[in-house]
Protein backbone atom coordinates (compact mmCIF):
# COMPACT_ATOMS: atom_id res chain seq x y z
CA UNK A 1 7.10 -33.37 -22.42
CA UNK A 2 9.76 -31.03 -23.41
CA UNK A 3 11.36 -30.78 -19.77
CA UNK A 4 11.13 -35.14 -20.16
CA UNK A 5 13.26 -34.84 -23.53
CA UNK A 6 15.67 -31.86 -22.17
CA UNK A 7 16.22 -33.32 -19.02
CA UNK A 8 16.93 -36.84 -21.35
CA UNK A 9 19.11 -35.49 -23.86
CA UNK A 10 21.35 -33.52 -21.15
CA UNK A 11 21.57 -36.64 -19.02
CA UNK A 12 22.87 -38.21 -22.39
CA UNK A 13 25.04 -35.87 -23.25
CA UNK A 14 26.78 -35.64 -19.99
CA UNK A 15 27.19 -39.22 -19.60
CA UNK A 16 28.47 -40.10 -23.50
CA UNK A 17 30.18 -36.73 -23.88
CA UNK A 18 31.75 -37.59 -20.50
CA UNK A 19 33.08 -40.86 -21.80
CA UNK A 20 34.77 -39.72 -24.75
CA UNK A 21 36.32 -36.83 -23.07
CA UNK A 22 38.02 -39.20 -20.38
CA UNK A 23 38.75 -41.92 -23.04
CA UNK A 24 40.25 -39.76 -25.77
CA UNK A 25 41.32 -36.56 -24.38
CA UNK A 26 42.28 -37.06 -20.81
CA UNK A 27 43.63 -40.67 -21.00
CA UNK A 28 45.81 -39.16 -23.68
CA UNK A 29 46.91 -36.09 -21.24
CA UNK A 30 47.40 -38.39 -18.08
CA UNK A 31 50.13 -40.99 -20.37
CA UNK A 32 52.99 -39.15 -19.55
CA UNK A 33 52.67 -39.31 -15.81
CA UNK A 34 54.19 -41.63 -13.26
CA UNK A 35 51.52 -44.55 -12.43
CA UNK A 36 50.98 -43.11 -9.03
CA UNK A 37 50.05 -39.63 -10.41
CA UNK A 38 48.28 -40.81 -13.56
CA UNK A 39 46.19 -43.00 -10.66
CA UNK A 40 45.95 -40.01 -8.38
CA UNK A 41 44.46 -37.96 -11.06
CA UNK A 42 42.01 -41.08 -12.37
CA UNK A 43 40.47 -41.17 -8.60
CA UNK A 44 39.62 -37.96 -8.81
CA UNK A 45 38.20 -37.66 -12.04
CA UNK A 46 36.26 -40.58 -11.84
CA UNK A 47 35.07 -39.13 -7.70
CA UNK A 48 33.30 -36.23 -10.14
CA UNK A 49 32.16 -37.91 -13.24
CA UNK A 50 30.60 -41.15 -11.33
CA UNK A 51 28.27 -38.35 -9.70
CA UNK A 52 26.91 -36.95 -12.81
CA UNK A 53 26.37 -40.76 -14.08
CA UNK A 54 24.60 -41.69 -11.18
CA UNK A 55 21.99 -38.63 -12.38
CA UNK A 56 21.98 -40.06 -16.14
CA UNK A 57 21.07 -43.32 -14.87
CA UNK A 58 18.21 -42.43 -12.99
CA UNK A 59 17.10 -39.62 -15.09
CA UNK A 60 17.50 -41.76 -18.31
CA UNK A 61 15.54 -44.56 -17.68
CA UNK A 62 12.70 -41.88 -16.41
CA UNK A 63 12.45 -39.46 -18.77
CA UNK A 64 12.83 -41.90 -21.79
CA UNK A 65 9.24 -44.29 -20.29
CA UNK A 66 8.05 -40.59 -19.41
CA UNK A 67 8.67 -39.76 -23.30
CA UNK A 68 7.34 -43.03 -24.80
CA UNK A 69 4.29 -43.82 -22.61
CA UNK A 70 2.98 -39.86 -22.49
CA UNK A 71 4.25 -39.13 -26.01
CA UNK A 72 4.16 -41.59 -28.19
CA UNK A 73 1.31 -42.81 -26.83
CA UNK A 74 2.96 -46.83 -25.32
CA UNK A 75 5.50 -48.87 -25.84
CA UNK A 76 3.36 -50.41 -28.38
CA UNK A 77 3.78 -47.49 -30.74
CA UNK A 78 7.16 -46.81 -30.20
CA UNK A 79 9.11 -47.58 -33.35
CA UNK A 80 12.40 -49.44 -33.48
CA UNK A 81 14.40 -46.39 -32.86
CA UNK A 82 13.03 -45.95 -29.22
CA UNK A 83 13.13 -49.61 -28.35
CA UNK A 84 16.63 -49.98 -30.08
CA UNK A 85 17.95 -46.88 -27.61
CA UNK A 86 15.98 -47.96 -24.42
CA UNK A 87 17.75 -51.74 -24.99
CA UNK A 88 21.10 -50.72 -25.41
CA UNK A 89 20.42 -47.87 -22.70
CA UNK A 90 19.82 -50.79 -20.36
CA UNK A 91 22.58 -52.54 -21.66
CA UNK A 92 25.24 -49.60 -20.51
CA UNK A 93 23.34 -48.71 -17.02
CA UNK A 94 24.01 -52.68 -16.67
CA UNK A 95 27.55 -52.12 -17.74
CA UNK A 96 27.74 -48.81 -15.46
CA UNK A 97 27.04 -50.90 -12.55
CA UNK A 98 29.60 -53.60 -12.93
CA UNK A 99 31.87 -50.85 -13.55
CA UNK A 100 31.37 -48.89 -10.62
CA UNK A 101 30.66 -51.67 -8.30
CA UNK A 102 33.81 -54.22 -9.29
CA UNK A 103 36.61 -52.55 -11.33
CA UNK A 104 36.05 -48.97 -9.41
CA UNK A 105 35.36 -50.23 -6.16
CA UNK A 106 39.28 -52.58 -6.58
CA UNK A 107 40.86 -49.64 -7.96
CA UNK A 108 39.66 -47.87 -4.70
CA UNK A 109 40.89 -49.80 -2.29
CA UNK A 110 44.22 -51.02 -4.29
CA UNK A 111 44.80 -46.76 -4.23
CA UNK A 112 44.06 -46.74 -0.44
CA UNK A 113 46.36 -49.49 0.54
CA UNK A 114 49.04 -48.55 -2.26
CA UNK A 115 49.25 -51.09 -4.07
CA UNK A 116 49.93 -49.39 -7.98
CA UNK A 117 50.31 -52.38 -9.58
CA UNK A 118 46.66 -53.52 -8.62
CA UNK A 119 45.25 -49.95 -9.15
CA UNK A 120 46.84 -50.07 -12.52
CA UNK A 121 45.09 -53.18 -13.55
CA UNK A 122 41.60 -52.60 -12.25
CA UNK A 123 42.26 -49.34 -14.42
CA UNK A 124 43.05 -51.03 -17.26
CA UNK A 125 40.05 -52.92 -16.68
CA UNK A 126 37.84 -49.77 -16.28
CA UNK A 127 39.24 -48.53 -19.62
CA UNK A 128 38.01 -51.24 -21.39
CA UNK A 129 34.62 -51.13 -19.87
CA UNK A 130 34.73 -47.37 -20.56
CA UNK A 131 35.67 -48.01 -24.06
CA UNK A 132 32.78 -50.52 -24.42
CA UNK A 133 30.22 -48.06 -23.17
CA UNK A 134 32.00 -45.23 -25.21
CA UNK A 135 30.71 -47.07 -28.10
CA UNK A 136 27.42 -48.48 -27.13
CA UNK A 137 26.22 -44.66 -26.19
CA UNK A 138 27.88 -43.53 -29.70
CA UNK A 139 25.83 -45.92 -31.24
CA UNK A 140 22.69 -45.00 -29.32
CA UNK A 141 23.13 -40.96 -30.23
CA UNK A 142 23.40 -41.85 -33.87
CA UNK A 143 20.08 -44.07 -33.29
CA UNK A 144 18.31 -41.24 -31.42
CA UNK A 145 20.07 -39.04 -34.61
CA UNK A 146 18.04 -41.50 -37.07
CA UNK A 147 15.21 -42.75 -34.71
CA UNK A 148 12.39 -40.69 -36.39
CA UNK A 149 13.30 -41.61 -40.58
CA UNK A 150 13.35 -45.58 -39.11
CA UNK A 151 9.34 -45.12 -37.46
């Protein structure tokens, strides 16, 4: 059980802690640059990070039905804490997917073709999406923060 929940809350914090980074700190840093630079630097960035998600989204999902069917004994005695987190866990890996499989995959090729303008809005796009998930896993630490006082 306690290599479920370490393995969980690392995957989390990788994956939320990731977000914010990008969103606030690096999206910040990368402003000043030309678009084809600020792009440059997004493709690789995103190359590393997408990695790690991949791992949080399988290892999420696991460890979290490891957690609630051989610790808290079923999904029937989960409280609302644990299915509040495991619905809007679902909710970003959904959201993950769309990202990384439309938005990512056009900002790809529009970087491989060099076409800036189109790289620039499928980033755009993937900021938003970012942003979206940003919150969602924000709101889903301060559940997991909470989840025992709420049964």
């Amino acid at each position: 059980m306690i290599v479920a929940k370490m393995l969980h809350v690392l995957a989390a914090i990788v994956w939320v802690g990731g977000m914010f980074f990008a969103y606030v700190c690096l999206r910040a840093a990368a402003g000043p640059l030309a678009p084809p630079e600020r792009q440059q630097l997004w493709a690789r960035t995103f190359e590393r990070f997408f990695r790690w998600v991949w791992a949080a989204v399988v290892l999420l999902p696991l460890t979290g039905t490891w957690m609630i069917v051989h610790g808290l004994g079923g999904y029937g005695a989960a409280g609302f804490g644990v299915h509040a987190m495991q619905a809007i866990g679902g909710l970003m890996i959904l959201i993950f997917l769309h990202l990384y499989f439309a938005p990512y995959r056009r900002f790809k090729a529009a970087l491989a073709a060099g076409d800036t303008p189109a790289a620039g809005a499928a980033l755009d796009k993937i900021r938003t999406i970012v942003g979206l998930n940003l919150v969602l896993g924000l709101g889903t630490a301060a559940i997991a923060a909470g989840a025992r006082y709420w049964g």
